[in-house]
PDB file of N, CA and C in Angstrom:
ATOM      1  N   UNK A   1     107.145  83.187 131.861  1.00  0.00           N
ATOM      2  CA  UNK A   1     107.839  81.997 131.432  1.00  0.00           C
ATOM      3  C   UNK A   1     109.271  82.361 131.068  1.00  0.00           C
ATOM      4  N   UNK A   2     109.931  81.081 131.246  1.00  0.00           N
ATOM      5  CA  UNK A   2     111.807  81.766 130.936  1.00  0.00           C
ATOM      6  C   UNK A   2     112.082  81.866 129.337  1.00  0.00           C
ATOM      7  N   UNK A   3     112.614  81.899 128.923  1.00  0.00           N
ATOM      8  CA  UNK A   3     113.347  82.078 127.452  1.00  0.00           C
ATOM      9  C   UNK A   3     112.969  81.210 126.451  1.00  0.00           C
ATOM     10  N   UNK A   4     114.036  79.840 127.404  1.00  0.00           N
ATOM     11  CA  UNK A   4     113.969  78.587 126.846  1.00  0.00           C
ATOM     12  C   UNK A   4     112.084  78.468 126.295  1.00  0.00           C
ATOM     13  N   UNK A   5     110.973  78.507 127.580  1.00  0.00           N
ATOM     14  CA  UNK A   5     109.570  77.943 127.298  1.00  0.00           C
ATOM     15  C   UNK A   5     109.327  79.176 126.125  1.00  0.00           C
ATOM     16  N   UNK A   6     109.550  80.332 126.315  1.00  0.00           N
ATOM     17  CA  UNK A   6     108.909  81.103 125.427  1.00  0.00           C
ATOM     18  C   UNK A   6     109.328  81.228 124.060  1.00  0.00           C
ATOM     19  N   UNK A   7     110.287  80.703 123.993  1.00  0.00           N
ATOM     20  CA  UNK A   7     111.127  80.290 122.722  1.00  0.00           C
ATOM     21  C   UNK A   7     110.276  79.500 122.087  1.00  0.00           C
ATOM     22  N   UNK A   8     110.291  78.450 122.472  1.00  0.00           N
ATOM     23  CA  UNK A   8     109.072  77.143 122.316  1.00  0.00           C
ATOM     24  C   UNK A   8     107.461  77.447 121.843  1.00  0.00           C
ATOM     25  N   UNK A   9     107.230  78.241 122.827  1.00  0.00           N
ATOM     26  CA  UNK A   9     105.750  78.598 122.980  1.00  0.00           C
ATOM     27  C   UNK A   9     105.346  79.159 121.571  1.00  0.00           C
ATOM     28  N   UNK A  10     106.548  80.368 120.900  1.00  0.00           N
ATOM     29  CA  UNK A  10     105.945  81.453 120.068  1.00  0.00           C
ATOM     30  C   UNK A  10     107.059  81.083 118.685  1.00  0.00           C
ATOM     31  N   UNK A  11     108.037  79.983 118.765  1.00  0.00           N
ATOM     32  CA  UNK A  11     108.727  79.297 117.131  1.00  0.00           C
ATOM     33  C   UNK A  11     109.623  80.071 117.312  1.00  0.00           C
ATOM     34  N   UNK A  12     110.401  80.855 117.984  1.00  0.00           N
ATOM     35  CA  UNK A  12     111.474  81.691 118.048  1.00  0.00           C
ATOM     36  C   UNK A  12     112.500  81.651 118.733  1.00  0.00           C
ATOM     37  N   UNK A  13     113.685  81.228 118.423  1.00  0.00           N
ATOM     38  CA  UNK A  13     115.096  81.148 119.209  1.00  0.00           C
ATOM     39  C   UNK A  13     115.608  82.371 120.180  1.00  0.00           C
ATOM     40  N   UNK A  14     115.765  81.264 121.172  1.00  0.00           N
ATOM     41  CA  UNK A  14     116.097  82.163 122.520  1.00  0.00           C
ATOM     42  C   UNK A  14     117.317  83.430 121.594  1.00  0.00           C
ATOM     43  N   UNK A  15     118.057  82.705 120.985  1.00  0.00           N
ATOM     44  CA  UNK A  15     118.968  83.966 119.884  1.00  0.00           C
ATOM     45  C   UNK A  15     118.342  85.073 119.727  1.00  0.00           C
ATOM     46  N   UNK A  16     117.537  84.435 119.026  1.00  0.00           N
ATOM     47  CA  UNK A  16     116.615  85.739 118.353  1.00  0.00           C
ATOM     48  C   UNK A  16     115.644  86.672 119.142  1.00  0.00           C
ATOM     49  N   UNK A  17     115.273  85.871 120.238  1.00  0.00           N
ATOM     50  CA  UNK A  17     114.414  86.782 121.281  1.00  0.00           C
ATOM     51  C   UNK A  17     115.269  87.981 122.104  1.00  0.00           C
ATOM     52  N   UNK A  18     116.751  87.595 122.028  1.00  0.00           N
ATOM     53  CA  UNK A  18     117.734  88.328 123.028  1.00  0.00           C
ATOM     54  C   UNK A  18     117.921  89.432 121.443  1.00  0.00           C
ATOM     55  N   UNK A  19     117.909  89.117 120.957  1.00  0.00           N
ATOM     56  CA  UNK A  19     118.078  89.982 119.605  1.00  0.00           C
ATOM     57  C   UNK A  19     116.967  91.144 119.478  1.00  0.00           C
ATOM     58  N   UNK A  20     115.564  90.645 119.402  1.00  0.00           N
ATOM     59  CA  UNK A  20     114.253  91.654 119.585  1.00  0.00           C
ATOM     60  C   UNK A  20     114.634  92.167 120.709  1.00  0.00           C
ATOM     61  N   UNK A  21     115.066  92.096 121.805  1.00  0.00           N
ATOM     62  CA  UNK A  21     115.195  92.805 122.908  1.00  0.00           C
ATOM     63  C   UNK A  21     116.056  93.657 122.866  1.00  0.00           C
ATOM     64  N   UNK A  22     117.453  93.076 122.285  1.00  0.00           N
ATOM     65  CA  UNK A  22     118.781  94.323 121.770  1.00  0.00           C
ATOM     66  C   UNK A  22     118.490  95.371 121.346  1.00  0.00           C
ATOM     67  N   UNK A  23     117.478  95.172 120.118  1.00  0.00           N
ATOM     68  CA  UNK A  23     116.823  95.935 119.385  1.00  0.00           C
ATOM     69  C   UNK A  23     115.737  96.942 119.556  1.00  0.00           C
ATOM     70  N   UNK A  24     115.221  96.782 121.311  1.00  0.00           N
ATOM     71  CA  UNK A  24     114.496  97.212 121.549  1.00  0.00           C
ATOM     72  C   UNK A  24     112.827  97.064 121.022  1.00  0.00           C
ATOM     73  N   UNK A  25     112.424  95.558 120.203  1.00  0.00           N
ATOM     74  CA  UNK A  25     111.497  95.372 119.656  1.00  0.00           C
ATOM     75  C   UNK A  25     110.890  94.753 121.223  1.00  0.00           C
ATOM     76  N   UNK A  26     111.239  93.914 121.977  1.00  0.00           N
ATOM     77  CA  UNK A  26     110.890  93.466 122.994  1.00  0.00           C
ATOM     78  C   UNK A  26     111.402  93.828 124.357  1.00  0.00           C
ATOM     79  N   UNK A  27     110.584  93.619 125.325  1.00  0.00           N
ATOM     80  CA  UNK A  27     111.348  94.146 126.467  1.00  0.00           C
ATOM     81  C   UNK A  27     110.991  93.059 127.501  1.00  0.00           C
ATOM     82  N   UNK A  28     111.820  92.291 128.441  1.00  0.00           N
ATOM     83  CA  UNK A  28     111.667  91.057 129.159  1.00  0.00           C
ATOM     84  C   UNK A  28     111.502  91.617 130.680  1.00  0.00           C
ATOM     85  N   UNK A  29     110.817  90.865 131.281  1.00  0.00           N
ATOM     86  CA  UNK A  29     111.255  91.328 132.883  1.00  0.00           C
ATOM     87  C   UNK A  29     112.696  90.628 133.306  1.00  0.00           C
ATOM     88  N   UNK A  30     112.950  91.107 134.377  1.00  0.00           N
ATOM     89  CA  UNK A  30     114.124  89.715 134.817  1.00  0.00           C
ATOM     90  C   UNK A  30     113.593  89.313 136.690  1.00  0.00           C
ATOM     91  N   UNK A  31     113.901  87.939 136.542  1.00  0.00           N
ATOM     92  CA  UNK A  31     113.582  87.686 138.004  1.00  0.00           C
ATOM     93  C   UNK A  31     114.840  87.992 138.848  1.00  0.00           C
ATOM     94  N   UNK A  32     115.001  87.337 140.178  1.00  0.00           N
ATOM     95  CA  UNK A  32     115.713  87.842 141.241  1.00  0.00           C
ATOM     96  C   UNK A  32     117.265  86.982 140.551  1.00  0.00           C
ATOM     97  N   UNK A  33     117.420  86.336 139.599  1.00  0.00           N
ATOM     98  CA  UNK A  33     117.917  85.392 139.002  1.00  0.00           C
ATOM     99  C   UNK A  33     118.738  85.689 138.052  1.00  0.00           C
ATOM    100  N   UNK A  34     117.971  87.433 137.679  1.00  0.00           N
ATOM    101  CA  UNK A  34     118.403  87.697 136.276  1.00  0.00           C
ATOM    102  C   UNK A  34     118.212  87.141 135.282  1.00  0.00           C
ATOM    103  N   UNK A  35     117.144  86.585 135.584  1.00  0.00           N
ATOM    104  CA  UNK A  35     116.862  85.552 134.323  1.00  0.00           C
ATOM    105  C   UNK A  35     115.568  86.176 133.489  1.00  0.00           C
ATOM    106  N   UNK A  36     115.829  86.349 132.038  1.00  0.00           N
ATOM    107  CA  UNK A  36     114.438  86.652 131.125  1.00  0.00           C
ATOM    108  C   UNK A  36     112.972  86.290 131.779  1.00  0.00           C
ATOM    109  N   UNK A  37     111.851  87.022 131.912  1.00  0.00           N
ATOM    110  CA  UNK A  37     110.824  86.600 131.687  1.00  0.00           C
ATOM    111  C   UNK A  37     109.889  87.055 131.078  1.00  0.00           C
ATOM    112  N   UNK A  38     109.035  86.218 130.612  1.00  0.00           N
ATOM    113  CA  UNK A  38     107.784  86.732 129.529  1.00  0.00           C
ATOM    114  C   UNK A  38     106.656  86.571 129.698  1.00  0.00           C
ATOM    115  N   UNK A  39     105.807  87.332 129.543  1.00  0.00           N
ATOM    116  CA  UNK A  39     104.519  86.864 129.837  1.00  0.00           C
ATOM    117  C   UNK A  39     103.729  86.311 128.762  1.00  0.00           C
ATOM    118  N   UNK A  40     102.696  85.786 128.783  1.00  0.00           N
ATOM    119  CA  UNK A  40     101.724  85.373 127.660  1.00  0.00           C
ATOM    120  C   UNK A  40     101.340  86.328 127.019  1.00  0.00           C
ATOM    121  N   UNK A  41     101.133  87.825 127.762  1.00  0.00           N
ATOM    122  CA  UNK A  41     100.763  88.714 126.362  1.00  0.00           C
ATOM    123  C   UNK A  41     101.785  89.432 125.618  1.00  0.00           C
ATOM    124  N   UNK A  42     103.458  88.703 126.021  1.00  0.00           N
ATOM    125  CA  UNK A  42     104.566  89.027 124.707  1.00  0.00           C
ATOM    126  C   UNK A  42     104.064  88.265 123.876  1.00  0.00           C
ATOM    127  N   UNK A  43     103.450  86.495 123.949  1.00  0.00           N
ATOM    128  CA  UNK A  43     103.380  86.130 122.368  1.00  0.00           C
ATOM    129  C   UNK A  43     102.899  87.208 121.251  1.00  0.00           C
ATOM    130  N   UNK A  44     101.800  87.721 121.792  1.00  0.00           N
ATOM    131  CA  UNK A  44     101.608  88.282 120.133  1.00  0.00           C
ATOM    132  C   UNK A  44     102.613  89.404 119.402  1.00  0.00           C
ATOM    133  N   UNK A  45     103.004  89.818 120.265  1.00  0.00           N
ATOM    134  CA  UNK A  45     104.173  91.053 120.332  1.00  0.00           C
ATOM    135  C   UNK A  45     105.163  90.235 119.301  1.00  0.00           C
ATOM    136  N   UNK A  46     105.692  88.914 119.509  1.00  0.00           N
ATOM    137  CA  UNK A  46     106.687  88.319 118.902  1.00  0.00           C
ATOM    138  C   UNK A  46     106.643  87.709 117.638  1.00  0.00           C
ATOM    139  N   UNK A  47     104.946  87.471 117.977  1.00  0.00           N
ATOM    140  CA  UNK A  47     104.403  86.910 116.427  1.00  0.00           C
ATOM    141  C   UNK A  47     104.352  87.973 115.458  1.00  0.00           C
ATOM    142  N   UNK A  48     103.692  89.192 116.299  1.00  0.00           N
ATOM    143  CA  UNK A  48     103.823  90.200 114.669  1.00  0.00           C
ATOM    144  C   UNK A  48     105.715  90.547 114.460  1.00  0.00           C
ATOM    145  N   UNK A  49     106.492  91.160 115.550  1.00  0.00           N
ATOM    146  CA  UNK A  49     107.893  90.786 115.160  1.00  0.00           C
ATOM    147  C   UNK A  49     108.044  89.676 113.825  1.00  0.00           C
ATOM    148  N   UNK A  50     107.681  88.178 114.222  1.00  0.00           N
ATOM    149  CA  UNK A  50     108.449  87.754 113.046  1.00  0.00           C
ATOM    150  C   UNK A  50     107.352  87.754 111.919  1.00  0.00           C
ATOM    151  N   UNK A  51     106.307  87.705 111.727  1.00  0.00           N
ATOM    152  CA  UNK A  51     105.682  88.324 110.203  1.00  0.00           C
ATOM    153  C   UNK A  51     106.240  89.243 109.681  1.00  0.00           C
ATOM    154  N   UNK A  52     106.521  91.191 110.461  1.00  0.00           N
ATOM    155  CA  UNK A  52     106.988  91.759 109.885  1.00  0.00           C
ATOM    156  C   UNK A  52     108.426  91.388 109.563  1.00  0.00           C
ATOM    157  N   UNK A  53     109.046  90.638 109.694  1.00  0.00           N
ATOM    158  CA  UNK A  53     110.774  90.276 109.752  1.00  0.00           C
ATOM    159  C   UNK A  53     110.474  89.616 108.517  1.00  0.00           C
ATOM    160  N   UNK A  54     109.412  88.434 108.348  1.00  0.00           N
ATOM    161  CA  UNK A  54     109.338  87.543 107.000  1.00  0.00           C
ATOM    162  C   UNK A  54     108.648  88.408 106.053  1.00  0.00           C
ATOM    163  N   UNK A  55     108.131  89.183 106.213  1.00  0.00           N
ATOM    164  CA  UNK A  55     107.797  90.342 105.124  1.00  0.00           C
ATOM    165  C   UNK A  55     109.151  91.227 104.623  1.00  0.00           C
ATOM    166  N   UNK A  56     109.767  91.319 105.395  1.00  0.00           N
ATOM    167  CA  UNK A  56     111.126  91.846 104.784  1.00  0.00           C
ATOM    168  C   UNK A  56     111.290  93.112 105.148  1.00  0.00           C
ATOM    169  N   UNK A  57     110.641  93.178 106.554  1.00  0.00           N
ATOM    170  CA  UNK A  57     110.655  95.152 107.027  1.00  0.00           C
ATOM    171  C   UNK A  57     112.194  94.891 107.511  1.00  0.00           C
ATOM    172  N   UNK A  58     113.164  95.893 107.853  1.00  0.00           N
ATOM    173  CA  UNK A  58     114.157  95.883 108.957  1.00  0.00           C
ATOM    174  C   UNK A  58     113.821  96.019 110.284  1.00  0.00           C
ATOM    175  N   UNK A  59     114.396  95.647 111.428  1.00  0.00           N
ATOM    176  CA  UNK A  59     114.385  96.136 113.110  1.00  0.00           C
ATOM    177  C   UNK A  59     113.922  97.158 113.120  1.00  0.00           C
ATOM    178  N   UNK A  60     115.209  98.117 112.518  1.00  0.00           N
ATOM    179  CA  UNK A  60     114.898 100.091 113.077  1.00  0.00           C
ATOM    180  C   UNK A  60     113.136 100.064 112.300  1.00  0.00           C
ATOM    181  N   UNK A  61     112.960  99.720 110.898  1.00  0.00           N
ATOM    182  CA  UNK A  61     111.271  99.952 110.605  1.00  0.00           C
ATOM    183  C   UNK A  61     110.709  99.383 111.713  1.00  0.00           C
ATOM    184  N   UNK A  62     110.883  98.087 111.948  1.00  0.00           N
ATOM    185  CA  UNK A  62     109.832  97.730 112.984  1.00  0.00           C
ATOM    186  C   UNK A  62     109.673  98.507 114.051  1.00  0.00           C
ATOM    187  N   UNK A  63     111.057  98.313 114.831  1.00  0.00           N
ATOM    188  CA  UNK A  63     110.286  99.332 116.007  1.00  0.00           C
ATOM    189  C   UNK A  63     110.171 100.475 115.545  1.00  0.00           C
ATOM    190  N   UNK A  64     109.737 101.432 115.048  1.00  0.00           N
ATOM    191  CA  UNK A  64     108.867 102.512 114.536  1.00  0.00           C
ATOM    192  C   UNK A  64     107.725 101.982 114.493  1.00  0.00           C
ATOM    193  N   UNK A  65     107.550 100.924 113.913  1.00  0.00           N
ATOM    194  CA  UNK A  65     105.562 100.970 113.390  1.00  0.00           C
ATOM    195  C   UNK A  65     105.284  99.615 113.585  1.00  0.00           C
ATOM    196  N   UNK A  66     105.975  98.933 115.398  1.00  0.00           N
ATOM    197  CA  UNK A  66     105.501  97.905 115.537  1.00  0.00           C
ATOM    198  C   UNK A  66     103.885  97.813 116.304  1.00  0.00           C
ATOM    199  N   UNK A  67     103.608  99.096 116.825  1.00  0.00           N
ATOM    200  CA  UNK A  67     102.344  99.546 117.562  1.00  0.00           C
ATOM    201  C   UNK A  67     101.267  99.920 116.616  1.00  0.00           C
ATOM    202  N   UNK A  68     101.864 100.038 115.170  1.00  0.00           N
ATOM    203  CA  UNK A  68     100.841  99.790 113.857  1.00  0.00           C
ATOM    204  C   UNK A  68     100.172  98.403 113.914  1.00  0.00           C
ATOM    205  N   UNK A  69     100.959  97.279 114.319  1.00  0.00           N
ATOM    206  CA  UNK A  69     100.966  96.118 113.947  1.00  0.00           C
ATOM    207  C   UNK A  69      99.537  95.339 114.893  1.00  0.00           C
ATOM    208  N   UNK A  70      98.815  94.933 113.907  1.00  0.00           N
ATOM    209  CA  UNK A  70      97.584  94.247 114.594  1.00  0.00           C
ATOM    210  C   UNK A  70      97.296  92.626 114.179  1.00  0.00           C
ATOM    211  N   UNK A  71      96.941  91.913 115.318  1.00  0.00           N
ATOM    212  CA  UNK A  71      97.169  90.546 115.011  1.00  0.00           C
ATOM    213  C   UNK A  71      95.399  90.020 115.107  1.00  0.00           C
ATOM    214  N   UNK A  72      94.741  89.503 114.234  1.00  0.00           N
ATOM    215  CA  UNK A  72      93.447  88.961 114.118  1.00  0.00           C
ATOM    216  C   UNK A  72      93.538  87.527 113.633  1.00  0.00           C
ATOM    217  N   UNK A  73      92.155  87.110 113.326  1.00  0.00           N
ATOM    218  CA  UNK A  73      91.699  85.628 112.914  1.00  0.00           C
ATOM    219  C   UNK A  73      92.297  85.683 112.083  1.00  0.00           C
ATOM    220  N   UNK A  74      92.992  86.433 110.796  1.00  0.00           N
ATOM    221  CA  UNK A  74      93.853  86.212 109.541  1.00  0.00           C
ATOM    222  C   UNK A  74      94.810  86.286 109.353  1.00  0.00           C
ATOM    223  N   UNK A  75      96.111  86.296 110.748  1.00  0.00           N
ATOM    224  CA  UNK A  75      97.500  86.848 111.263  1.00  0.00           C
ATOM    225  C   UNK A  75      97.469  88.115 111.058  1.00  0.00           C
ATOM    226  N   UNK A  76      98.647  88.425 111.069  1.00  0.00           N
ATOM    227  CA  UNK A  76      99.465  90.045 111.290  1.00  0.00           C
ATOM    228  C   UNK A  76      99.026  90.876 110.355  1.00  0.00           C
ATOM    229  N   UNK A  77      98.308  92.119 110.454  1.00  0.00           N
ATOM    230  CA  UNK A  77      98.207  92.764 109.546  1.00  0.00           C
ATOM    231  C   UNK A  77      99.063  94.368 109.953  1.00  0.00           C
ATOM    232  N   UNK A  78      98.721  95.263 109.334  1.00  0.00           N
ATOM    233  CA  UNK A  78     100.123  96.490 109.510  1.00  0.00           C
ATOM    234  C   UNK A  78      98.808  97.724 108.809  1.00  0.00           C
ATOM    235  N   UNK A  79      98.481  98.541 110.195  1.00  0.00           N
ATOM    236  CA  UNK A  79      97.314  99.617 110.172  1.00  0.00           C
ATOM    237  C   UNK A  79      98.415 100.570 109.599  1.00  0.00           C
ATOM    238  N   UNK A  80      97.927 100.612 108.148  1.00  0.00           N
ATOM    239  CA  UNK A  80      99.034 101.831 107.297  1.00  0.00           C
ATOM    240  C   UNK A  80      98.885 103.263 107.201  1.00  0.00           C
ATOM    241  N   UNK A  81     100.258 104.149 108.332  1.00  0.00           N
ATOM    242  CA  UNK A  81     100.041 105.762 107.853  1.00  0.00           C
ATOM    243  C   UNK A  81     100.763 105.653 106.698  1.00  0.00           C
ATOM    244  N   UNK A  82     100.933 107.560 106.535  1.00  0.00           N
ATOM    245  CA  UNK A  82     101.732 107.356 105.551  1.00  0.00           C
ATOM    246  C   UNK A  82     103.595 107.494 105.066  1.00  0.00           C
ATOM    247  N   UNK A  83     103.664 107.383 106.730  1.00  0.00           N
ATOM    248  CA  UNK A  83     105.287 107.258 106.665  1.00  0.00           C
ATOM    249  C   UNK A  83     105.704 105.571 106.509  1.00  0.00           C
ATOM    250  N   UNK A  84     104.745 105.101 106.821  1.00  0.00           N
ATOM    251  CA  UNK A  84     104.803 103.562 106.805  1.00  0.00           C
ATOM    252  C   UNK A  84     104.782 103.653 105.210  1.00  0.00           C
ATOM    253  N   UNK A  85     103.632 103.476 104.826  1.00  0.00           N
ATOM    254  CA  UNK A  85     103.405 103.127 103.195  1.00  0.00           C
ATOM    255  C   UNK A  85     104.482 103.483 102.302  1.00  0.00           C
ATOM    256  N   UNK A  86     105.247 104.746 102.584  1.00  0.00           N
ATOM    257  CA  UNK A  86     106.396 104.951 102.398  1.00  0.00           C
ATOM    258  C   UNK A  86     107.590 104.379 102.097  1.00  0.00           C
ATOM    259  N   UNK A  87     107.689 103.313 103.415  1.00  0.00           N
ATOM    260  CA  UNK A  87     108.619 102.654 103.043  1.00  0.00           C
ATOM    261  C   UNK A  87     108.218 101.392 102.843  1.00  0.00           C
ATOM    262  N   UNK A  88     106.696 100.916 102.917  1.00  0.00           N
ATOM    263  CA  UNK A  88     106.715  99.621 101.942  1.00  0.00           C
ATOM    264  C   UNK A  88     106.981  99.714 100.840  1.00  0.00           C
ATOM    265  N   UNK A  89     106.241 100.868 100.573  1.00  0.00           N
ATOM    266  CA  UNK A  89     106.340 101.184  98.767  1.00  0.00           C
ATOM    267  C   UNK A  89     108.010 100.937  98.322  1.00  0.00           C
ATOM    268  N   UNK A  90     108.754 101.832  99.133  1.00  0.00           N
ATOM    269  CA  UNK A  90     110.216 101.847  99.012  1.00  0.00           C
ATOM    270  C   UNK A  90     110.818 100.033  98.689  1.00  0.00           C
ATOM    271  N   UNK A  91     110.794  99.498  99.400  1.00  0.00           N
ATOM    272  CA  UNK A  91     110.835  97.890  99.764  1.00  0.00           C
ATOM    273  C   UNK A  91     110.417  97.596  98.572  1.00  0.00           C
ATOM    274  N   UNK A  92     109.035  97.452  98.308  1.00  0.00           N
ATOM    275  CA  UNK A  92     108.491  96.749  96.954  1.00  0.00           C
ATOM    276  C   UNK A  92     109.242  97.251  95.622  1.00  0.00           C
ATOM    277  N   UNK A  93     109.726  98.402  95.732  1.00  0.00           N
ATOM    278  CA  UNK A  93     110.170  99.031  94.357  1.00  0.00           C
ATOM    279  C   UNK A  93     111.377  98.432  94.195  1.00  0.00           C
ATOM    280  N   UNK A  94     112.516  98.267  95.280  1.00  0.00           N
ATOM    281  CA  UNK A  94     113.242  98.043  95.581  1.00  0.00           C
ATOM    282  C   UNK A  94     113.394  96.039  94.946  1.00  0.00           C
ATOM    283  N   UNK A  95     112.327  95.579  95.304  1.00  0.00           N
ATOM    284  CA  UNK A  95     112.547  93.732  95.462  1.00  0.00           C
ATOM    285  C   UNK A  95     112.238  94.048  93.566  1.00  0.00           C
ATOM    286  N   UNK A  96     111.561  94.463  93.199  1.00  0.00           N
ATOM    287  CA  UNK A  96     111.204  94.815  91.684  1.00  0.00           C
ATOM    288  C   UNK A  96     112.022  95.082  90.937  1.00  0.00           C
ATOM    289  N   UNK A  97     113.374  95.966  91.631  1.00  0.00           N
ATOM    290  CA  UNK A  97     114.687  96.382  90.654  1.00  0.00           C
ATOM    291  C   UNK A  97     115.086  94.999  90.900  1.00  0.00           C
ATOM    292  N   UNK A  98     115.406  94.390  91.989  1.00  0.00           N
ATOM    293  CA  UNK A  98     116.705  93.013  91.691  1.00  0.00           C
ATOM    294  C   UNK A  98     115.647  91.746  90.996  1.00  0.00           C
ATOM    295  N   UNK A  99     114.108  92.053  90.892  1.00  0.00           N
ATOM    296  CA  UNK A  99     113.240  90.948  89.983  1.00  0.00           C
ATOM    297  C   UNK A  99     114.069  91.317  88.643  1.00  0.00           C
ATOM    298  N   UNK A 100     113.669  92.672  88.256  1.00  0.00           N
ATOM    299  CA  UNK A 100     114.161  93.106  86.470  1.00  0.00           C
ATOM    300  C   UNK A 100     115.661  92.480  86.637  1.00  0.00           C
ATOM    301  N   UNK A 101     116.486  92.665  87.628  1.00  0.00           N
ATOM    302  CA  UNK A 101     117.910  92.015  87.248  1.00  0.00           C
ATOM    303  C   UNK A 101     118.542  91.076  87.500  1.00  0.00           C
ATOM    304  N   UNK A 102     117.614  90.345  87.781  1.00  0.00           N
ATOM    305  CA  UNK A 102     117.391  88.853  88.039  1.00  0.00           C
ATOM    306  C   UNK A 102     117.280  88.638  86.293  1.00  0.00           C
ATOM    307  N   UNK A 103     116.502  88.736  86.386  1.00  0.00           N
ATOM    308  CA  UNK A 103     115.489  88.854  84.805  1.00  0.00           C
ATOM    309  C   UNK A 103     116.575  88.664  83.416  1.00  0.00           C
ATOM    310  N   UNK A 104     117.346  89.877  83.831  1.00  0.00           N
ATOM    311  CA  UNK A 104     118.232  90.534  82.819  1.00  0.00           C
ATOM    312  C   UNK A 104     119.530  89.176  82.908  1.00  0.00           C
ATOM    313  N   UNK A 105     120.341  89.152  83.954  1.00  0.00           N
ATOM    314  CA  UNK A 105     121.334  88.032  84.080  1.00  0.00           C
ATOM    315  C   UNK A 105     120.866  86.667  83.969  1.00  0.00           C
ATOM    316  N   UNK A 106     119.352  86.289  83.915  1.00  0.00           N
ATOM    317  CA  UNK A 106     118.966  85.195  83.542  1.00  0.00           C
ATOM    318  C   UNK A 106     118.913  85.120  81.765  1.00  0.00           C
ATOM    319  N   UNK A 107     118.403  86.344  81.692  1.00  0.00           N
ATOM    320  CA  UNK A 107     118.467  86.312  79.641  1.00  0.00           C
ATOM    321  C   UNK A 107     119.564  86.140  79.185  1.00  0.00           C
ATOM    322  N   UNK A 108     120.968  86.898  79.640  1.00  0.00           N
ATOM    323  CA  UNK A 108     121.856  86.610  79.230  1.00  0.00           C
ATOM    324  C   UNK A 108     122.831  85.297  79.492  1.00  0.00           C
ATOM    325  N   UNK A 109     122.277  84.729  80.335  1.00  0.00           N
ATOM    326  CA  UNK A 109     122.872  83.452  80.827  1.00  0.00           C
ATOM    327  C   UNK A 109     122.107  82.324  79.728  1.00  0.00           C
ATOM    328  N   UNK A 110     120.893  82.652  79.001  1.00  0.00           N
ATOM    329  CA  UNK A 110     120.314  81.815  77.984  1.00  0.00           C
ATOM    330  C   UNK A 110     121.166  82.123  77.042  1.00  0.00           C
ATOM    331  N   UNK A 111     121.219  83.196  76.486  1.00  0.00           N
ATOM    332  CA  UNK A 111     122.217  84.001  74.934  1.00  0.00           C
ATOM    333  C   UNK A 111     123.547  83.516  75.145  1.00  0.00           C
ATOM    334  N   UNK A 112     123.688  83.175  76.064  1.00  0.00           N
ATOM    335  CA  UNK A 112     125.588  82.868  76.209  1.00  0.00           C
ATOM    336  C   UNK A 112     125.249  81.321  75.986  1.00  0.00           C
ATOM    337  N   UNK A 113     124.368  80.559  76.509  1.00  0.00           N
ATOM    338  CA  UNK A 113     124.754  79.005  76.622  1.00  0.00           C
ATOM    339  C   UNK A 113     123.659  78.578  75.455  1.00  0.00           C
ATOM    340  N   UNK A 114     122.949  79.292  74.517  1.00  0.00           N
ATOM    341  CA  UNK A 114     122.006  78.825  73.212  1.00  0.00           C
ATOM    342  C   UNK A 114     122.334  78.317  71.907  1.00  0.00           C
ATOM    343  N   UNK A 115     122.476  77.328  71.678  1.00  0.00           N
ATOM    344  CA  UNK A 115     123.100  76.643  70.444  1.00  0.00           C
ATOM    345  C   UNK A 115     122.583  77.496  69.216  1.00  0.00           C
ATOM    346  N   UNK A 116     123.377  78.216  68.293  1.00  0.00           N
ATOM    347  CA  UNK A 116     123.208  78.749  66.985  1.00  0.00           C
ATOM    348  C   UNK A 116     122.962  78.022  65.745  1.00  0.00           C
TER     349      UNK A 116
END
């Protein structure tokens, strides 16, 4: 299918599909046309792409440990070694420092505007 349908097919902008491909997350055929094509068994390829993207991995992580990535009756799940876990862990610790300083510039934004 061309771009445009597979765009459609799997919720993902032809943008963004030329983007997984830049990136080397996807790889398209081209017809005599030069034109993108995809087959039906890229959807799942694209679906775990954007789970791991809305989970908050980067490109370069993904393609490393997009062949981790397994799609079942419960969506995308991510078969964890331990260079992977690595950098989830990294990620989570990471969203946890800007929670605490979130946290912190929200307290002080109460102490500055609190009637005495």
């Amino acid at each position: 299918m061309l771009i445009s349908e597979f765009a459609a097919r799997t919720g993902v902008s032809a943008r963004a599909l030329r983007h997984y491909e830049h990136r080397e997350l996807l790889a398209a055929e081209r017809d005599t046309n030069g034109y993108r094509v995809y087959a039906e068994s890229d959807v799942p390829r694209v679906l775990q792409i954007k789970a791991m993207i809305n989970a908050g991995l980067a490109t370069s992580t993904i393609r490393r440990y997009i062949d981790c990535a397994q799609t079942g009756e419960h969506g995308t799940t991510l078969e964890m070694c331990p260079e992977l876990r690595a950098e989830v862990d990294a990620i989570s610790a990471h969203i946890d420092q800007q929670q605490a300083m979130l946290n912190d510039t929200k307290q002080r934004l109460c102490t500055l505007t609190s009637k005495n």
